[in-house]
N, C-alpha and C. Protein backbone atom coordinates (compact mmCIF):
# COMPACT_ATOMS: atom_id res chain seq x y z
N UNK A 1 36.54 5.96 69.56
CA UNK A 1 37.53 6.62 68.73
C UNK A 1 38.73 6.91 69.62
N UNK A 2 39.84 6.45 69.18
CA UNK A 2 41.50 6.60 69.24
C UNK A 2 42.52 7.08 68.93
N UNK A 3 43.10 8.34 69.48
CA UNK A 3 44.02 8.98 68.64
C UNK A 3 44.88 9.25 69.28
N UNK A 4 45.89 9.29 68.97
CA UNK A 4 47.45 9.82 69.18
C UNK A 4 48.10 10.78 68.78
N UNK A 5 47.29 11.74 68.11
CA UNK A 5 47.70 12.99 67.51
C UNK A 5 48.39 12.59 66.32
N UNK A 6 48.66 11.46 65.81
CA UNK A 6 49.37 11.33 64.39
C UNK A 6 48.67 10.24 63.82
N UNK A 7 47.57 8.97 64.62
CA UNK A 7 46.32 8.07 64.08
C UNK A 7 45.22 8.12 64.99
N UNK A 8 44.32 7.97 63.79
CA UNK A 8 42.94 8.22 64.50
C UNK A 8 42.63 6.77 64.18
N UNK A 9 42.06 6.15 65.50
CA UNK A 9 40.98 4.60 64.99
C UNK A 9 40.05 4.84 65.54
N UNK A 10 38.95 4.21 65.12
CA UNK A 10 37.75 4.05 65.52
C UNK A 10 37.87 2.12 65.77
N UNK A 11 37.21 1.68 67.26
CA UNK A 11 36.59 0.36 67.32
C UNK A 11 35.56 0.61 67.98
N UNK A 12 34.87 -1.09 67.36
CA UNK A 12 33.27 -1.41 67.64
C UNK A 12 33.99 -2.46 68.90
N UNK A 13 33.27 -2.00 69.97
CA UNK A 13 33.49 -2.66 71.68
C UNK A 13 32.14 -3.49 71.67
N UNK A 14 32.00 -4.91 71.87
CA UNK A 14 30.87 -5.06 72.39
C UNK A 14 30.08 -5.06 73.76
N UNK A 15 29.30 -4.49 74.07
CA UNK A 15 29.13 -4.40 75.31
C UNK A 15 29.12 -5.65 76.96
N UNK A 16 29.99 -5.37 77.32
CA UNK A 16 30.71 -5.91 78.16
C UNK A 16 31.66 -6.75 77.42
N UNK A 17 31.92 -6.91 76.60
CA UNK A 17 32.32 -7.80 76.11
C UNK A 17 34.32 -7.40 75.34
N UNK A 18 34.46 -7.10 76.30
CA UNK A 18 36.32 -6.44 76.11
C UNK A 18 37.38 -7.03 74.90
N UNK A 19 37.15 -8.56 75.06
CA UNK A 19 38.04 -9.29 74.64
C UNK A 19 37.83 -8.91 73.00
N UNK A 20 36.98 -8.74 72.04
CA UNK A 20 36.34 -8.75 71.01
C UNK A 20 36.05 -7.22 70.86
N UNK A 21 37.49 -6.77 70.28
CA UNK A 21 37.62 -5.11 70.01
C UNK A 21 37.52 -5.04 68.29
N UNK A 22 36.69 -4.66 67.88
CA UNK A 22 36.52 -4.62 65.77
C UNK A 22 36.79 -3.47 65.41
N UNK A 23 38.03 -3.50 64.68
CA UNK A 23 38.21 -2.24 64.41
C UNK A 23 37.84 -2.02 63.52
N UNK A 24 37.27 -0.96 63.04
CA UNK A 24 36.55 -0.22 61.95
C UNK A 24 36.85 0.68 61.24
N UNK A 25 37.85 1.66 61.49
CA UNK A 25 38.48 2.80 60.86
C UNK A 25 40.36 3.10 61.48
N UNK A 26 40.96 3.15 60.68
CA UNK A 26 42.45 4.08 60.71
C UNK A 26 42.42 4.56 59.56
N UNK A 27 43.13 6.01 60.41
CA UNK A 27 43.77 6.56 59.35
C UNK A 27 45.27 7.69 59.83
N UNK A 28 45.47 8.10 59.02
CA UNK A 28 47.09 8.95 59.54
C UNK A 28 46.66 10.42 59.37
N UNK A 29 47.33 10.84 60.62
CA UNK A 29 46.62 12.28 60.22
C UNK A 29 46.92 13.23 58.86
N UNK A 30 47.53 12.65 57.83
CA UNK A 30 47.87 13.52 56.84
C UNK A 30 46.69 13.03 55.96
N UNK A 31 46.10 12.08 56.04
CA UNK A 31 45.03 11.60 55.08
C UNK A 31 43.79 11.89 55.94
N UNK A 32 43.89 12.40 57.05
CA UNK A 32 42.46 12.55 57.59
C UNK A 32 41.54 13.61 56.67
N UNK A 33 42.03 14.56 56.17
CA UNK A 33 41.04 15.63 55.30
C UNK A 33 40.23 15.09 54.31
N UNK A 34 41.15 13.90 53.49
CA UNK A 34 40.19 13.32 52.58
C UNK A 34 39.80 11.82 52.89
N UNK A 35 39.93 11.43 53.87
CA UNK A 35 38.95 10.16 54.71
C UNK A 35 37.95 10.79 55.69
N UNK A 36 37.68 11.81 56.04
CA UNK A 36 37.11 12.82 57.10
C UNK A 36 35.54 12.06 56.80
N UNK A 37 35.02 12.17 55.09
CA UNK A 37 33.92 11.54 55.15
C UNK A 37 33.38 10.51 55.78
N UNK A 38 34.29 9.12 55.42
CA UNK A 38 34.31 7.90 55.80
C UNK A 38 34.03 7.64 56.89
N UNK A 39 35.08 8.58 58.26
CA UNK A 39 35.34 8.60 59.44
C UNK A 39 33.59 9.34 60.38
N UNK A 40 33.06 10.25 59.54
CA UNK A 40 31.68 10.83 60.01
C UNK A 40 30.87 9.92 59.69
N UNK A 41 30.90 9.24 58.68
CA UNK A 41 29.92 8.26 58.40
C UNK A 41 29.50 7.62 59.86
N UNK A 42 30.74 7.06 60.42
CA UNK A 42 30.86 6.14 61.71
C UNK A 42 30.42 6.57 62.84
N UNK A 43 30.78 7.55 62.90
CA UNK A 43 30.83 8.40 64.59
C UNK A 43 29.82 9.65 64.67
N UNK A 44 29.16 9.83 63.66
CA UNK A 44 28.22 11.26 63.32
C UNK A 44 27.44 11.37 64.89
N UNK A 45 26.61 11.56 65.43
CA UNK A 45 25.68 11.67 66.39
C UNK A 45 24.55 10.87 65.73
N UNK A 46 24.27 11.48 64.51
CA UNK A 46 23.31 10.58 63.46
C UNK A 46 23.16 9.58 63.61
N UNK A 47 24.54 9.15 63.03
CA UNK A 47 24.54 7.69 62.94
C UNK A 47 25.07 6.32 63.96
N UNK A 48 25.39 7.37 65.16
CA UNK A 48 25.43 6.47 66.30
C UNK A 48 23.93 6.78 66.48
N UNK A 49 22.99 7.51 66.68
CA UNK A 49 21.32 7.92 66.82
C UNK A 49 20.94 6.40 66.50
N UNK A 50 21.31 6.31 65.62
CA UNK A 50 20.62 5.55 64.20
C UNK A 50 21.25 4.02 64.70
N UNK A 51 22.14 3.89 65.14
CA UNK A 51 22.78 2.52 65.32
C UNK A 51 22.11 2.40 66.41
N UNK A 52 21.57 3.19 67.66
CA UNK A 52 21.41 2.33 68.57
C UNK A 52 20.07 2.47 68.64
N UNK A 53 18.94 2.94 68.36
CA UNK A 53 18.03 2.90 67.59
C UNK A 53 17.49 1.64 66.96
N UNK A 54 18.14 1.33 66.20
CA UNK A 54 17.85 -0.08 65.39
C UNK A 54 18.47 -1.25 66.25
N UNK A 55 19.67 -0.80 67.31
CA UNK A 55 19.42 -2.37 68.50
C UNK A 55 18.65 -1.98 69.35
N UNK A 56 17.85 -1.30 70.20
CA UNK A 56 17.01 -1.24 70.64
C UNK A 56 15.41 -1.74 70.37
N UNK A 57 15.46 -1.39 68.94
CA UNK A 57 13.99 -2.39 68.26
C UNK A 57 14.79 -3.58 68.33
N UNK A 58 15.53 -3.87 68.16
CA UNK A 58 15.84 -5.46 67.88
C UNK A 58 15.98 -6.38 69.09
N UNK A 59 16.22 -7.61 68.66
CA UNK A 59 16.27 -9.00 69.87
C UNK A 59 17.95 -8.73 70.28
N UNK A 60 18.70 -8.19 69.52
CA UNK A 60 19.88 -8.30 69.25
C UNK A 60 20.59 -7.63 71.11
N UNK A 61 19.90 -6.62 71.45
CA UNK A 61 20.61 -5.96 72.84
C UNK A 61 19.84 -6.86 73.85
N UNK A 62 18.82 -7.50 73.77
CA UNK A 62 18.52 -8.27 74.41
C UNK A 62 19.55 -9.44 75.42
N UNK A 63 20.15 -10.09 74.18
CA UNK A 63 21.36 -10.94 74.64
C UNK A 63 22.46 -10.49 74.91
């Protein structure tokens, strides 16, 4: 997560992997109150828990 005090982004980095930045969320800070959901969805503790969680069972962090 990325902000400048007036946009917030969120990107998906792959590990080691720099060149291949996915961005996943902007928004402006006047719309952040009612995108706020959207934006927790992504970044919760939860649901990073939960994301790396499910590459860890998988073949996927392997490679």
């Amino acid at each position: 997560m990325v902000t400048d005090g007036q946009k917030t982004h969120v990107y998906r980095v792959g590990r080691g992997n720099y060149a291949k930045i996915d961005p996943l969320f902007e928004c402006a800070r006047q719309d952040l109150k009612q995108r706020f959901p959207e934006l927790y969805t992504l970044v919760s503790k939860e649901s990073l828990t939960n994301h790396y969680l499910r590459k860890l069972s998988s073949t996927e962090e392997a490679t």
